[in-house]
N, C-alpha and C. Protein backbone atom coordinates (compact mmCIF):
# COMPACT_ATOMS: atom_id res chain seq x y z
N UNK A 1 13.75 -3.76 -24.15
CA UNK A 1 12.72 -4.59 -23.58
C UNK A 1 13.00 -4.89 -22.11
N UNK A 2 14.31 -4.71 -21.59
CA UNK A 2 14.52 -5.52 -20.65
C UNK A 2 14.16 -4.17 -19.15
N UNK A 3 14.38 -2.70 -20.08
CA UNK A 3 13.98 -1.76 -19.27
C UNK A 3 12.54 -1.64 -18.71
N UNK A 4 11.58 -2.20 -19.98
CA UNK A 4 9.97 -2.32 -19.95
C UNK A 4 10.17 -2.96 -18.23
N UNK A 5 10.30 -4.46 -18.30
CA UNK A 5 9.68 -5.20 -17.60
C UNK A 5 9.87 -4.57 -15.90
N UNK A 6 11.21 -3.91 -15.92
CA UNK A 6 11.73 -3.17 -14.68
C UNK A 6 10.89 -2.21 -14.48
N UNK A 7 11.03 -1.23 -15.28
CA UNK A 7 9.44 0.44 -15.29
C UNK A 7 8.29 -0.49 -14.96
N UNK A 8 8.15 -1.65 -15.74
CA UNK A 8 6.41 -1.69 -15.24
C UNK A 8 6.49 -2.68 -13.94
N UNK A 9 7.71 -3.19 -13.34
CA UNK A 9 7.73 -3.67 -12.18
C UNK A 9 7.50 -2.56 -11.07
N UNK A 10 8.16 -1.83 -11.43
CA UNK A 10 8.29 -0.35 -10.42
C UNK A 10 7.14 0.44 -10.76
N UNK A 11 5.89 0.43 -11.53
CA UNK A 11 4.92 0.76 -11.12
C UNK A 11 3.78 0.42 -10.67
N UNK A 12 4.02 -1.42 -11.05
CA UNK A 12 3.02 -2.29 -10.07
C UNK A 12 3.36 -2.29 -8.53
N UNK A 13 4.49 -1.90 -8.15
CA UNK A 13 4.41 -1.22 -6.38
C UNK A 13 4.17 -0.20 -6.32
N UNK A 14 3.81 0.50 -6.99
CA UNK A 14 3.60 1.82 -6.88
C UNK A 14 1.88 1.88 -6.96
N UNK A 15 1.56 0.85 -7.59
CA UNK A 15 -0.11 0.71 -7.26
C UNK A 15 -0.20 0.10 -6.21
N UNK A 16 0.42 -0.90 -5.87
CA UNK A 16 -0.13 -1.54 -4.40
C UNK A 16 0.44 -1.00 -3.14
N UNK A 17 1.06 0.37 -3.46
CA UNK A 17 1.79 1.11 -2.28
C UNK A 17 0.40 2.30 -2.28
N UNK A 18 -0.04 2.65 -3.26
CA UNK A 18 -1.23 3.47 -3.30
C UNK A 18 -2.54 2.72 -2.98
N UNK A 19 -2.85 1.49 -3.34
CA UNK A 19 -3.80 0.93 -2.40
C UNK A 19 -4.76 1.39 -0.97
N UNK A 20 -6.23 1.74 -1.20
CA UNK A 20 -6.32 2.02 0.26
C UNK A 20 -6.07 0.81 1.35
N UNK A 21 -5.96 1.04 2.23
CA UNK A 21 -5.95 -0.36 3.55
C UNK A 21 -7.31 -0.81 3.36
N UNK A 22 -8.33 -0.12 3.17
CA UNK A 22 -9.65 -1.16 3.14
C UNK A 22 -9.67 -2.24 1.99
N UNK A 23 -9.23 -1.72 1.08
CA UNK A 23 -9.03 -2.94 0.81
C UNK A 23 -8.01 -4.07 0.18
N UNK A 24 -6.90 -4.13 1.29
CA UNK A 24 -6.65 -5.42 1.32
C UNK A 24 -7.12 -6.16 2.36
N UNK A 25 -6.91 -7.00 1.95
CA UNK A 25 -7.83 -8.01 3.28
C UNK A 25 -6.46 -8.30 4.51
N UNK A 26 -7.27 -8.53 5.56
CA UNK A 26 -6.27 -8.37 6.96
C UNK A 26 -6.25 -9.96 7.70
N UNK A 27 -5.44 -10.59 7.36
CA UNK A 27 -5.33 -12.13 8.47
C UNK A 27 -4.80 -11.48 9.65
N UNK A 28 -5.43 -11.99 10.85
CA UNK A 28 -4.39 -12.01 12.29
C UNK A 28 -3.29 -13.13 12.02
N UNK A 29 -2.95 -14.27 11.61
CA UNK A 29 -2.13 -14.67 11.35
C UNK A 29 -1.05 -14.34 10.76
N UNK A 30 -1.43 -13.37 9.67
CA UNK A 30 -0.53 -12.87 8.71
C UNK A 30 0.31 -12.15 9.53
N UNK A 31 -0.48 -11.26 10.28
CA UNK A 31 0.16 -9.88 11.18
C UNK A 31 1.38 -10.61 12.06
N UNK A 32 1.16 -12.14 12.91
CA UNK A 32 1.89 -12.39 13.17
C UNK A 32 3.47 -13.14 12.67
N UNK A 33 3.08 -13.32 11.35
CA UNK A 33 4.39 -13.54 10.72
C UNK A 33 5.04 -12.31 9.81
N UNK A 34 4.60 -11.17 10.14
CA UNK A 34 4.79 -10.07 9.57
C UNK A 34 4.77 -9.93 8.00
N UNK A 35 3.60 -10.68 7.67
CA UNK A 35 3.86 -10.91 5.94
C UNK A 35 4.23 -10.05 4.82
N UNK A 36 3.62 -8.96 5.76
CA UNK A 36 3.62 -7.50 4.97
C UNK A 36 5.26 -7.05 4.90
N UNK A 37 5.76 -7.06 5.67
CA UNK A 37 7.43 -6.82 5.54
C UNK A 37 7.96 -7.64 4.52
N UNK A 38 7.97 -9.44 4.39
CA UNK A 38 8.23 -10.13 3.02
C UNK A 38 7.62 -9.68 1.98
N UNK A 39 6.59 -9.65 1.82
CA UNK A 39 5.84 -8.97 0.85
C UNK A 39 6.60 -7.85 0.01
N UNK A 40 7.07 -6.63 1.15
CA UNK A 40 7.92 -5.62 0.58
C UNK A 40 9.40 -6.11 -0.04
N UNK A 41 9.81 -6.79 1.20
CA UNK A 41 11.26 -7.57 1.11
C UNK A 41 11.42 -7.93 -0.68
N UNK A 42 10.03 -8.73 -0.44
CA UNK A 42 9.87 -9.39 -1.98
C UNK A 42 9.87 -8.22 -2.89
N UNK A 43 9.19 -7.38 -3.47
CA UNK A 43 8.69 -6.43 -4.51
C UNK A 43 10.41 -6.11 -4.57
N UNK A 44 11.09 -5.76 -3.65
CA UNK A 44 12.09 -4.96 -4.06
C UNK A 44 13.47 -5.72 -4.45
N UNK A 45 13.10 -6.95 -3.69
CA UNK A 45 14.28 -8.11 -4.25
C UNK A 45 13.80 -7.98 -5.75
N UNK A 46 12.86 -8.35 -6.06
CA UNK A 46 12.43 -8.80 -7.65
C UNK A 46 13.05 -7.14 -8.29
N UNK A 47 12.60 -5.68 -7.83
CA UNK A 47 12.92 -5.13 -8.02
C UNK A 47 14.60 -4.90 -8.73
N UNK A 48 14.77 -4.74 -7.68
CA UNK A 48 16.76 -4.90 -8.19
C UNK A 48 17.19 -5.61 -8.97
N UNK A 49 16.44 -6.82 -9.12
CA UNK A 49 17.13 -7.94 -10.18
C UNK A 49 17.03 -7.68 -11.63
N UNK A 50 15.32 -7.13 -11.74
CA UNK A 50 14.99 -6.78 -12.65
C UNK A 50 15.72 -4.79 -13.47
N UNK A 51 16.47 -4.57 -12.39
CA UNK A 51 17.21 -3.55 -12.47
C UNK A 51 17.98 -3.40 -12.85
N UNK A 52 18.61 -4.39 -12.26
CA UNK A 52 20.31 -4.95 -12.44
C UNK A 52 20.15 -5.97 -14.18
N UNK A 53 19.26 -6.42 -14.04
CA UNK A 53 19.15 -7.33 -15.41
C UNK A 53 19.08 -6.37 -17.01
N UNK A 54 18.87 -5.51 -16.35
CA UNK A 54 18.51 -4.13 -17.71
C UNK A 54 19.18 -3.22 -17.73
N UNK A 55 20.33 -3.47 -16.67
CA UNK A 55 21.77 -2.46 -16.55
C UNK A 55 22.72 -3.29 -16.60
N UNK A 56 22.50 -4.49 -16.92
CA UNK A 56 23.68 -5.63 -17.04
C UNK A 56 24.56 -5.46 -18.67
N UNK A 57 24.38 -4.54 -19.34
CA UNK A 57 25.38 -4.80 -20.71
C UNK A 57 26.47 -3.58 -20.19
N UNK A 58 26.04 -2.56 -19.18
CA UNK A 58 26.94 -1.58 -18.78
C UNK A 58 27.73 -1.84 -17.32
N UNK A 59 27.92 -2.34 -17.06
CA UNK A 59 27.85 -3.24 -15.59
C UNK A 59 29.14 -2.60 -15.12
N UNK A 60 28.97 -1.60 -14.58
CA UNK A 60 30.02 -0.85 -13.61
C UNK A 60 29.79 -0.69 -12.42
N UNK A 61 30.39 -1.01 -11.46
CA UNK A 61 29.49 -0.22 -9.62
C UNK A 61 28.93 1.30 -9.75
N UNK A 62 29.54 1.63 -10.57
CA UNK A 62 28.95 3.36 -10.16
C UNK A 62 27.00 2.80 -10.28
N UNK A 63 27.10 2.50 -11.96
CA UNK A 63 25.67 1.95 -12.01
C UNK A 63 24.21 1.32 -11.27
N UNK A 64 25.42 0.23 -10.57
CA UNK A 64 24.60 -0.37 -9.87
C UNK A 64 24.37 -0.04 -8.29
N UNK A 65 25.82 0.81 -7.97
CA UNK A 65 25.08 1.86 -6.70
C UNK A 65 24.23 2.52 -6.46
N UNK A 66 23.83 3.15 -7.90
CA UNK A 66 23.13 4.53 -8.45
C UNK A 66 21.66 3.21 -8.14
N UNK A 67 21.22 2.14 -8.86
CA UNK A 67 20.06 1.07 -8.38
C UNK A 67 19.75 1.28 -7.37
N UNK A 68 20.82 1.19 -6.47
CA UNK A 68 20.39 0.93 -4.90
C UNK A 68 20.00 1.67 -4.19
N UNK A 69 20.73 3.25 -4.61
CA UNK A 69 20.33 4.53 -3.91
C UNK A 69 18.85 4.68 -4.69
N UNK A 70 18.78 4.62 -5.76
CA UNK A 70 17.52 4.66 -6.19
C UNK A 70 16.35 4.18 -5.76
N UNK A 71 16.37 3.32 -5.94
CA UNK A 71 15.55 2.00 -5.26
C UNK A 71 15.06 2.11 -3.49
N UNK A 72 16.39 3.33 -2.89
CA UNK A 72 16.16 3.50 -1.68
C UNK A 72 15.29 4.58 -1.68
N UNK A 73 15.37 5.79 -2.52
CA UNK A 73 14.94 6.78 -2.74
C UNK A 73 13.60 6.60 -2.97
N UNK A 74 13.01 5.83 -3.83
CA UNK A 74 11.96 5.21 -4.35
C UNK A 74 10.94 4.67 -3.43
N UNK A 75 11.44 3.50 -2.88
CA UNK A 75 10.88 2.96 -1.30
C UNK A 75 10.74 4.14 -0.33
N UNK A 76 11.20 4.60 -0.38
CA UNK A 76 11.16 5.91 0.87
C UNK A 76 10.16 6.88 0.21
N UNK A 77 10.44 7.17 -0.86
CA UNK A 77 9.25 8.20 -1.43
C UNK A 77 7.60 7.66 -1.40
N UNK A 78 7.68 6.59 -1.78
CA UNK A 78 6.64 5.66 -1.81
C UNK A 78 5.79 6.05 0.14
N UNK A 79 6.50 5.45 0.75
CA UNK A 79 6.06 5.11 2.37
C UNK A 79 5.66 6.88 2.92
N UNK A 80 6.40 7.77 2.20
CA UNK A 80 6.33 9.15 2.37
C UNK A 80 4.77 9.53 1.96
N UNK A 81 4.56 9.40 0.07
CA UNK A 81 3.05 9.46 -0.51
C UNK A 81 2.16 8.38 0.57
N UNK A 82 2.31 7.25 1.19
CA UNK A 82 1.41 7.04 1.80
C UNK A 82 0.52 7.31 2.91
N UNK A 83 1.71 8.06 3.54
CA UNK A 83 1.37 9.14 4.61
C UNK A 83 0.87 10.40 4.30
N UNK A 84 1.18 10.99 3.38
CA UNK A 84 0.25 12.01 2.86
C UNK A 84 -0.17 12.27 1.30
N UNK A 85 -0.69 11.26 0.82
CA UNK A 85 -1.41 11.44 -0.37
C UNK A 85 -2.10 10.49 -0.72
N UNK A 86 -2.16 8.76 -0.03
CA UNK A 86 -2.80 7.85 -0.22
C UNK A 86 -3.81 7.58 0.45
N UNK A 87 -4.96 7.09 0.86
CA UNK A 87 -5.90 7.34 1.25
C UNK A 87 -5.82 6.31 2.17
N UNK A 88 -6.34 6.21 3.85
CA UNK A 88 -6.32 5.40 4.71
C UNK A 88 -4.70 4.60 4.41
N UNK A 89 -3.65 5.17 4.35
CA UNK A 89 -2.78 3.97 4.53
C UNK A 89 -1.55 5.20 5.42
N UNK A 90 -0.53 4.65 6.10
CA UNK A 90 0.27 5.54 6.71
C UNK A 90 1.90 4.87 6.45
N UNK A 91 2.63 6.00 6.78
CA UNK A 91 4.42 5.75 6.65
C UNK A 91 4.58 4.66 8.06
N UNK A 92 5.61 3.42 7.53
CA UNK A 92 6.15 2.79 8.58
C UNK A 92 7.48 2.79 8.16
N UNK A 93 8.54 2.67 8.97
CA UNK A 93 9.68 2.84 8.81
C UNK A 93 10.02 1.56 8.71
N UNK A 94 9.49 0.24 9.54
CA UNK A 94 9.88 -0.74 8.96
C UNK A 94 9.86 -1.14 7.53
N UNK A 95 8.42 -0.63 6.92
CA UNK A 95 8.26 -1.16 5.41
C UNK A 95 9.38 -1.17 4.69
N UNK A 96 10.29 0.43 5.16
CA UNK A 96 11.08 1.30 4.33
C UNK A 96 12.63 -0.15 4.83
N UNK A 97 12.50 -0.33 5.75
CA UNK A 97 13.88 -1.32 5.83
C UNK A 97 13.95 -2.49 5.40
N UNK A 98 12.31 -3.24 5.69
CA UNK A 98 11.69 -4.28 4.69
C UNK A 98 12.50 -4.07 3.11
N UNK A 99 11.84 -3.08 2.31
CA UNK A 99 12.37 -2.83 0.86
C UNK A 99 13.78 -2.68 0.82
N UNK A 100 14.78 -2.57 1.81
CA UNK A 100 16.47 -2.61 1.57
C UNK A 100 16.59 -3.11 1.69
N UNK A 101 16.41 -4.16 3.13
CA UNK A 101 16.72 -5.66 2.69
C UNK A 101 16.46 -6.36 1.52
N UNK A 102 14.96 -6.30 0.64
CA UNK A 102 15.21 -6.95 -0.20
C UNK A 102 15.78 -6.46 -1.29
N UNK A 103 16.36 -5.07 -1.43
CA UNK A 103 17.07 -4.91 -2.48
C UNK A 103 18.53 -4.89 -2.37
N UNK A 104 19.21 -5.01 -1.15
CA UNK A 104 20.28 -5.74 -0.56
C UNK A 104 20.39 -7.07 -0.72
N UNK A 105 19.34 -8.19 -0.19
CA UNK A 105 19.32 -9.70 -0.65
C UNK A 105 19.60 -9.71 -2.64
N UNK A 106 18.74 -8.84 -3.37
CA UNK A 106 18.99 -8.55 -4.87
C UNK A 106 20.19 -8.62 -5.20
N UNK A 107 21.33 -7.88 -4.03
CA UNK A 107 22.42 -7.76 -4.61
C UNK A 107 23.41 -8.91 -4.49
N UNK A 108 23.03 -9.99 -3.79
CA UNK A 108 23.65 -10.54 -3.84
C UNK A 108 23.04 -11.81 -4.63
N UNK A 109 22.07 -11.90 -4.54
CA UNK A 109 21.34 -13.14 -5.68
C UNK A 109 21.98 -12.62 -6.99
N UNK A 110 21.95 -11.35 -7.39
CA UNK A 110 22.03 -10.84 -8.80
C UNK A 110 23.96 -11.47 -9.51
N UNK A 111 24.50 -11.79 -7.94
CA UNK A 111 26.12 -11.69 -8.11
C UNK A 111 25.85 -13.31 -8.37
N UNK A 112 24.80 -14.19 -7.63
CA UNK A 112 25.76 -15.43 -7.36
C UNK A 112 24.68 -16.28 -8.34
N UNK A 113 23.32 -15.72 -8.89
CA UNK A 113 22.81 -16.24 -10.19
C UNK A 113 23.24 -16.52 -11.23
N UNK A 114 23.87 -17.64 -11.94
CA UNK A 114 24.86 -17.46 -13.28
C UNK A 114 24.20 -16.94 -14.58
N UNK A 115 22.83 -17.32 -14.84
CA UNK A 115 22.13 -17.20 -15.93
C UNK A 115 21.77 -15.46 -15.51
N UNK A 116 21.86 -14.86 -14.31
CA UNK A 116 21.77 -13.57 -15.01
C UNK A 116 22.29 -12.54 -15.05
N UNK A 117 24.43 -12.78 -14.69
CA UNK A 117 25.15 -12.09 -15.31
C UNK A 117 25.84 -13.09 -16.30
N UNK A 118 25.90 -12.51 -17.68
CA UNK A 118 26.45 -13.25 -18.83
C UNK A 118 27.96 -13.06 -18.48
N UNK A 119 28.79 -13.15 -19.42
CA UNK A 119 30.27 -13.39 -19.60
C UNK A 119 30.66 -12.29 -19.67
N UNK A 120 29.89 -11.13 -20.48
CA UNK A 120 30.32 -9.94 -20.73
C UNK A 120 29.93 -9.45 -19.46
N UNK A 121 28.89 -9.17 -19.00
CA UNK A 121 28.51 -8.93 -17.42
C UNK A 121 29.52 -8.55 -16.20
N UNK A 122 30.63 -9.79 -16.20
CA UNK A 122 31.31 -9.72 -14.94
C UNK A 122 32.44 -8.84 -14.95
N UNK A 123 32.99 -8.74 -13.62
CA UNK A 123 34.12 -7.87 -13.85
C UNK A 123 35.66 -8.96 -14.46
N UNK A 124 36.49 -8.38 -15.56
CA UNK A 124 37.60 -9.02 -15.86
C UNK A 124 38.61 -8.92 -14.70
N UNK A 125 39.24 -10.34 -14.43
CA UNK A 125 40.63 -10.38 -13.60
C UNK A 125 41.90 -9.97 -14.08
């Protein structure tokens, strides 16, 4: 179950990465607080957690490196299809650094959250 909620997290960005630009709606305000970068920041923080939360009974670094490269791979593939296969929307390279930061910020919420590595979770001293 805990894989569900991650797959169908990672394909609700994958619809709003396919989105045309017409329609989301456009604030000039927004543009100036760059909302769209949190926005990503966000999807991919939630991302990782929900990653890390469904790879948490095997909890080795190899694992959770393999998340991150993924997750990078993913974001990047994504910003790639939007440039050539999504309709009116184009590749920004910020988006793509937007989504590591927040799956970088993931990695460290995921360490210092108690409720969501258990006992078995952590590494033994």
């Amino acid at each position: 179950m805990r894989y569900a909620f991650a797959i169908s997290w990672l394909g609700f960005i994958a619809i709003l990465h396919a989105l045309p630009a017409d329609d989301i709606p456009n604030y000039t305000f927004l543009d100036w607080l760059h909302a769209d970068k949190w926005f990503h920041a966000f999807m991919f923080l939630v991302a990782r957690l929900l990653c890390a939360y469904a790879n948490q009974k095997q909890y080795n670094r190899p694992a959770f490196r393999f998340i991150i490269i993924g997750l990078a791979i993913y974001g990047l593939t994504l910003e790639f299809f939007q440039e050539y296969f999504f309709d009116n929307r184009s590749m920004e390279v910020l988006d793509w650094l937007a989504d590591m930061c927040g799956t970088l910020i993931g990695v460290i919420l995921f360490r210092k959250i108690p409720f969501l590595t258990s006992s078995t979770s952590t590494k033994k001293v």
